[in-house]
N, C-alpha and C. Protein backbone atom coordinates (compact mmCIF):
# COMPACT_ATOMS: atom_id res chain seq x y z
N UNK A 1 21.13 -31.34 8.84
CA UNK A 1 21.83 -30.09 9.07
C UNK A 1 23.04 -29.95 8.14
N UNK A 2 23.66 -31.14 7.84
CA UNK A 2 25.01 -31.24 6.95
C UNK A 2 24.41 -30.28 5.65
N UNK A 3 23.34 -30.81 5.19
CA UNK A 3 22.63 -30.62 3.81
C UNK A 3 22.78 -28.79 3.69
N UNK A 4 21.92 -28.20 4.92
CA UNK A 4 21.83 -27.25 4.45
C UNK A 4 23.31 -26.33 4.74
N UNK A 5 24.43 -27.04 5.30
CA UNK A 5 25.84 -26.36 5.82
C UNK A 5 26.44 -26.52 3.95
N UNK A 6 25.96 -27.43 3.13
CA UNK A 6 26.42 -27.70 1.87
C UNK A 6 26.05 -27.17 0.94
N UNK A 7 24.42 -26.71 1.36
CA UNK A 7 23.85 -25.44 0.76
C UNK A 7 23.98 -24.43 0.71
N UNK A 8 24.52 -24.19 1.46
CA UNK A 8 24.88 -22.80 2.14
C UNK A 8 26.32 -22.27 1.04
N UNK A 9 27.14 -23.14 1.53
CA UNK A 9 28.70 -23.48 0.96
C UNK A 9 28.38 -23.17 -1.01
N UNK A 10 27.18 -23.76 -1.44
CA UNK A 10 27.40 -23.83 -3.12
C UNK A 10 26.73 -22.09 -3.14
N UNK A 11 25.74 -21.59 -2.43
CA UNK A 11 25.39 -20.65 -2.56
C UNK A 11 26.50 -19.51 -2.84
N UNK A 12 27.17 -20.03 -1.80
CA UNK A 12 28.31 -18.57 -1.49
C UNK A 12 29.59 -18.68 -2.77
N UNK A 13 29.42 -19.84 -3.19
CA UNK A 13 30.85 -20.41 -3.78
C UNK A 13 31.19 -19.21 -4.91
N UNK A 14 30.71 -18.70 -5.64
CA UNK A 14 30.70 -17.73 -6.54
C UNK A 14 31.58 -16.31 -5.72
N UNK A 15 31.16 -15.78 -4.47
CA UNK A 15 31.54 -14.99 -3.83
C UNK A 15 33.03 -14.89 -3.65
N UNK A 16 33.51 -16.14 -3.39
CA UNK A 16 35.29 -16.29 -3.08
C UNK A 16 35.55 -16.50 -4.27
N UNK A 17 36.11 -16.13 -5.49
CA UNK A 17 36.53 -15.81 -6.45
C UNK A 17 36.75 -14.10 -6.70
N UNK A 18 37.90 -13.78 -6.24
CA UNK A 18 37.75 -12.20 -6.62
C UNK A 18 37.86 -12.09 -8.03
N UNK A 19 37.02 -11.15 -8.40
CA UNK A 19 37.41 -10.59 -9.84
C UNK A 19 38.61 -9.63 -10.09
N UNK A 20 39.62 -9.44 -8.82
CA UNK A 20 40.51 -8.55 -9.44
C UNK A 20 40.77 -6.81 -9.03
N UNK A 21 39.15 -6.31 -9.03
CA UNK A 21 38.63 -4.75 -9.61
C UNK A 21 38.28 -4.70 -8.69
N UNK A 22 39.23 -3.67 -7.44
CA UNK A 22 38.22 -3.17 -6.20
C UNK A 22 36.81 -2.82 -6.02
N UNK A 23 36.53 -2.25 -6.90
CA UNK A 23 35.65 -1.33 -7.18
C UNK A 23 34.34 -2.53 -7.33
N UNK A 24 34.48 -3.50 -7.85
CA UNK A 24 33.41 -5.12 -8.11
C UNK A 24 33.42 -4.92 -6.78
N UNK A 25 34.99 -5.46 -5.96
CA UNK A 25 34.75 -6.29 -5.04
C UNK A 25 33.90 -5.94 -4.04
N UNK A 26 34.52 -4.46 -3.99
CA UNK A 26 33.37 -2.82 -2.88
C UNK A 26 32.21 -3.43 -3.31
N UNK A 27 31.36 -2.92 -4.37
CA UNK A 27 29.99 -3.72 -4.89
C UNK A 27 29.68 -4.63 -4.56
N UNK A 28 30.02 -5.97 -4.50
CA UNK A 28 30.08 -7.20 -4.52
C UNK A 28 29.30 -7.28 -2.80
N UNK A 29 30.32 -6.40 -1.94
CA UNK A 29 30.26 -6.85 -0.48
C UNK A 29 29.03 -6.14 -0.24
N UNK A 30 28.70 -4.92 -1.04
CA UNK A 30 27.40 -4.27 -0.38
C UNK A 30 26.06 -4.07 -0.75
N UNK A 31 26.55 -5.07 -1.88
CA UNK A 31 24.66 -5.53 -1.89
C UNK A 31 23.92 -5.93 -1.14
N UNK A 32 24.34 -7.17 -0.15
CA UNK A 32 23.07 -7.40 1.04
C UNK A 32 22.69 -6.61 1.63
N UNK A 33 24.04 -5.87 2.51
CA UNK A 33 23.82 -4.89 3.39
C UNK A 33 22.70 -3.81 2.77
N UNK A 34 23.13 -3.57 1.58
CA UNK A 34 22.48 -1.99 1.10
C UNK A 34 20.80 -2.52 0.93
N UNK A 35 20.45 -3.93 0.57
CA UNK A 35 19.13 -4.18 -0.06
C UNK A 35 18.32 -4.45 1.29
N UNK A 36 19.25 -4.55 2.78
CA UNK A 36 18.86 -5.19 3.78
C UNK A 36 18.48 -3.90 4.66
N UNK A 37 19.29 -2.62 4.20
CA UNK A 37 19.03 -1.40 4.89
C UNK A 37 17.38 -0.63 4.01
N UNK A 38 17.61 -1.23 3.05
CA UNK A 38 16.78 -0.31 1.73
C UNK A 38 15.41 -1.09 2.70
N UNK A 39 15.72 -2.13 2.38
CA UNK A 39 14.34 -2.90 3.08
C UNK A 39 13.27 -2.74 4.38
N UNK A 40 14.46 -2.65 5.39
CA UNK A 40 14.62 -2.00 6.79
C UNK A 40 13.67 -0.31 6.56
N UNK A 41 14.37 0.23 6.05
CA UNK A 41 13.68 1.47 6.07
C UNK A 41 11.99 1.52 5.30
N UNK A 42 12.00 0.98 4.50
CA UNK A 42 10.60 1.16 3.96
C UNK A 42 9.86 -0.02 5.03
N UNK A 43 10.24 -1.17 5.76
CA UNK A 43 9.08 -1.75 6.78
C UNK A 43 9.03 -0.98 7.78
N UNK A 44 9.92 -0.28 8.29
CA UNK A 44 10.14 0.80 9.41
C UNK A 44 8.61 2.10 8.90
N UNK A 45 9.05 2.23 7.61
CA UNK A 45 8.06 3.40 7.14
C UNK A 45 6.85 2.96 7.37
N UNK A 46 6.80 2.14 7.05
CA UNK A 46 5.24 1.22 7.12
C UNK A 46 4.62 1.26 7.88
N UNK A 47 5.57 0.52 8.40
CA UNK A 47 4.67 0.34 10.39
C UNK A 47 4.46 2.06 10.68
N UNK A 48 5.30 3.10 10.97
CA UNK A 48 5.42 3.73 11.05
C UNK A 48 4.19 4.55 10.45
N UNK A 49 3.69 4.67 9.64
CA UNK A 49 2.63 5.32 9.30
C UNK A 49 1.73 4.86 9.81
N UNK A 50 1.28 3.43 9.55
CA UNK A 50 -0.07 2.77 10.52
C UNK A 50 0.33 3.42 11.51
N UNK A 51 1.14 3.38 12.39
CA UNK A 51 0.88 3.48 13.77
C UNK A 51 -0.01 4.81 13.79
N UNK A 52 0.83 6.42 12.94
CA UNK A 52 0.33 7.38 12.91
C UNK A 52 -1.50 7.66 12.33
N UNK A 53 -1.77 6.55 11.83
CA UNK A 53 -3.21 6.68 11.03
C UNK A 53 -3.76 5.86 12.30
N UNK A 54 -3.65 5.04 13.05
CA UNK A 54 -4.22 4.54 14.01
C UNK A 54 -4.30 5.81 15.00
N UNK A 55 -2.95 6.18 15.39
CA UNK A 55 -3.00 7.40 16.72
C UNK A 55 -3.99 8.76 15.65
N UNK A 56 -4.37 9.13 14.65
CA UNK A 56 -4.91 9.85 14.30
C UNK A 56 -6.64 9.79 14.31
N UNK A 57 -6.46 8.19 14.48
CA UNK A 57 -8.59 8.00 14.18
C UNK A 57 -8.42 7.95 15.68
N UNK A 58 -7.67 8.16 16.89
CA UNK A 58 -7.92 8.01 18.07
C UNK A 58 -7.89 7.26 19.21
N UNK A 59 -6.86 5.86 18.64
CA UNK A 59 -6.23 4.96 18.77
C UNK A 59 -5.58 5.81 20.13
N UNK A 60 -4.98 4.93 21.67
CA UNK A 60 -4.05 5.12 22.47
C UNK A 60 -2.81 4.65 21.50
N UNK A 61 -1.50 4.99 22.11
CA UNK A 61 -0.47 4.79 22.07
C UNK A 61 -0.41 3.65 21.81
N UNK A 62 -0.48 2.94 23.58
CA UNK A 62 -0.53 1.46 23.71
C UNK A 62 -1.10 0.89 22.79
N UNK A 63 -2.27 1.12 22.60
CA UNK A 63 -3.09 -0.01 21.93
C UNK A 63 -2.44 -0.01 20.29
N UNK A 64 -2.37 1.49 19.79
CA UNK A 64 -1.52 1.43 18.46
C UNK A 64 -0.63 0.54 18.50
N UNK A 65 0.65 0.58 19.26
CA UNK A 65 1.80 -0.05 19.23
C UNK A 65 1.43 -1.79 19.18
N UNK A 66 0.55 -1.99 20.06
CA UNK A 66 -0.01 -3.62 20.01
C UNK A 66 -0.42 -4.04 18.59
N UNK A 67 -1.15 -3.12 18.23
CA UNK A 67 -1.52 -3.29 16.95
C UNK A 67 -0.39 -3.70 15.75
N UNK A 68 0.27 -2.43 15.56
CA UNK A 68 1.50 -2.43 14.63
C UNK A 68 2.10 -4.17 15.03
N UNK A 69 2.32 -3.85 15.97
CA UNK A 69 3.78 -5.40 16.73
C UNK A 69 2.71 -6.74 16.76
N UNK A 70 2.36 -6.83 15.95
CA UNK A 70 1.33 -8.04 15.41
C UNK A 70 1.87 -9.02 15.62
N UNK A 71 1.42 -10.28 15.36
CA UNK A 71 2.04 -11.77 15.11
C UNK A 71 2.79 -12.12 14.11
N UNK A 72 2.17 -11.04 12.72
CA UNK A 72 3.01 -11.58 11.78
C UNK A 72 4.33 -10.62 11.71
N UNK A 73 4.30 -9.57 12.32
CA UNK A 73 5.48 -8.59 12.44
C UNK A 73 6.58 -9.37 13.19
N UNK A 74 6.34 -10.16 14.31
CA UNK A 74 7.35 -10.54 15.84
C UNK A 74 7.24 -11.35 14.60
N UNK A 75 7.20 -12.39 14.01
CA UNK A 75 7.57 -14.15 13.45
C UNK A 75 8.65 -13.43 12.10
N UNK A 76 8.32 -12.57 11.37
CA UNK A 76 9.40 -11.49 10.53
C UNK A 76 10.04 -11.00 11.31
N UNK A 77 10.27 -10.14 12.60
CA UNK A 77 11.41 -10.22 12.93
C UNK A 77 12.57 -11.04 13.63
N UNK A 78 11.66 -12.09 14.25
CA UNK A 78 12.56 -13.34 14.52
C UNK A 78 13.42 -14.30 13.10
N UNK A 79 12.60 -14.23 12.22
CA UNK A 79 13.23 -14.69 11.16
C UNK A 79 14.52 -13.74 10.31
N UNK A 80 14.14 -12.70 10.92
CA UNK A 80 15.90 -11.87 10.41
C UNK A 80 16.47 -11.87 11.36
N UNK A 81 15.83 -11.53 12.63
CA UNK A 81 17.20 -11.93 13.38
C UNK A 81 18.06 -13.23 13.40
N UNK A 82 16.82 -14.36 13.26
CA UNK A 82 17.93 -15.51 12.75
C UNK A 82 18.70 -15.31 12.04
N UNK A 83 18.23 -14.84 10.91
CA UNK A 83 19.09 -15.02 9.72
C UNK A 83 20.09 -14.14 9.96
N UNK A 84 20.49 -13.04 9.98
CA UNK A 84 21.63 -12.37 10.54
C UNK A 84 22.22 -12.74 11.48
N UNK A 85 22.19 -13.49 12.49
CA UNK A 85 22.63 -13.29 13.86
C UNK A 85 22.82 -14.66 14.39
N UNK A 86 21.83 -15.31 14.72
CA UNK A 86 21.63 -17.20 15.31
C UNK A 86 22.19 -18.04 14.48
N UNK A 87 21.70 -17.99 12.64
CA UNK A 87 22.34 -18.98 11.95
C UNK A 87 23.74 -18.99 11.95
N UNK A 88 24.83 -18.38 12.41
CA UNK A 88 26.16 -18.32 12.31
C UNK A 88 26.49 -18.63 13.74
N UNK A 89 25.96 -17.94 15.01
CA UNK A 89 26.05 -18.72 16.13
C UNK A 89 25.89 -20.18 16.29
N UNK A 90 24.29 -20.78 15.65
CA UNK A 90 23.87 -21.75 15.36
C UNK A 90 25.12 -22.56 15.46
N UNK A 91 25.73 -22.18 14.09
CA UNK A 91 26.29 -23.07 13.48
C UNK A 91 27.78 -23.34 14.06
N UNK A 92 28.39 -22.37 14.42
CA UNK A 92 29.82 -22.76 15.70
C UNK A 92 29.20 -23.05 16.76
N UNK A 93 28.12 -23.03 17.17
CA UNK A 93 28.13 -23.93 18.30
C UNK A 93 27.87 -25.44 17.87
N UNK A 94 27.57 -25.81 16.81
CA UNK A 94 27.42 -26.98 16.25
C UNK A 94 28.76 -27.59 15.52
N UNK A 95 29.70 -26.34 15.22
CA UNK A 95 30.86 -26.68 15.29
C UNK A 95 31.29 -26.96 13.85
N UNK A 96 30.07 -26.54 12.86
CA UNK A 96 30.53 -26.18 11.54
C UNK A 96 31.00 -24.83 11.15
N UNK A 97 31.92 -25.11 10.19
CA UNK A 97 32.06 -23.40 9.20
C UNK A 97 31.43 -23.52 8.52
N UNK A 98 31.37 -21.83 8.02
CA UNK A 98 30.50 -21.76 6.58
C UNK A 98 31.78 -21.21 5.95
C-alpha cells in the first residue's frame, strides 16, 4: 500500500509547482474535471440510446434498463466511484496523505 501512496505522490509532484499565471493554474485544475464530465456525458449518451433502440424494437422498460446496467457497466461504475471517492477515504482511514 506504501508503494502505491509513493506512486501516487511522484504522479502528482509536477502539479504543486505553480507556474505563476492564473490563467495555467485555472487550466491546470480543470482538466480532470472537464475530461471526466466530457466522458460522463458521451457514456451517459450511450447507454442512453441503447436503452431507446431496445424500448423501440419493443423491449419493456424493465427489461431495457437490465440490459443497459450490465456487468460490465456496474464493475465501470464502481471503479470511478472508487477512484473519485473511496481512494481518498481509503486512504485517511489508513491514515496516509496524499
Amino acid at each position: 500500500m506504501q508503494a502505491d501512496v509513493v506512486e501516487s505522490k511522484a504522479l502528482y509532484a509536477h502539479a504543486s509547482q505553480p507556474s505563476g499565471v492564473k490563467r495555467v493554474e485555472a487550466l491546470r485544475a480543470s482538466v480532470r474535471p472537464i475530461i471526466t464530465y466530457a466522458f460522463f456525458i458521451l457514456f451517459a449518451t450511450v447507454k442512453t440510446a441503447a436503452l431507446f433502440k431496445l424500448l423501440d424494437q419493443g423491449v419493456d422498460l424493465t427489461s431495457g434498463l437490465i440490459a443497459v446496467w450490465d456487468v460490465e457497466t456496474q464493475a465501470l461504475f464502481a471503479a470511478v466511484m472508487s477512484f473519485w471517492f473511496g481512494q481518498r477515504a481509503l486512504a485517511k482511514y489508513r491514515g496516509y496523505r496524499s
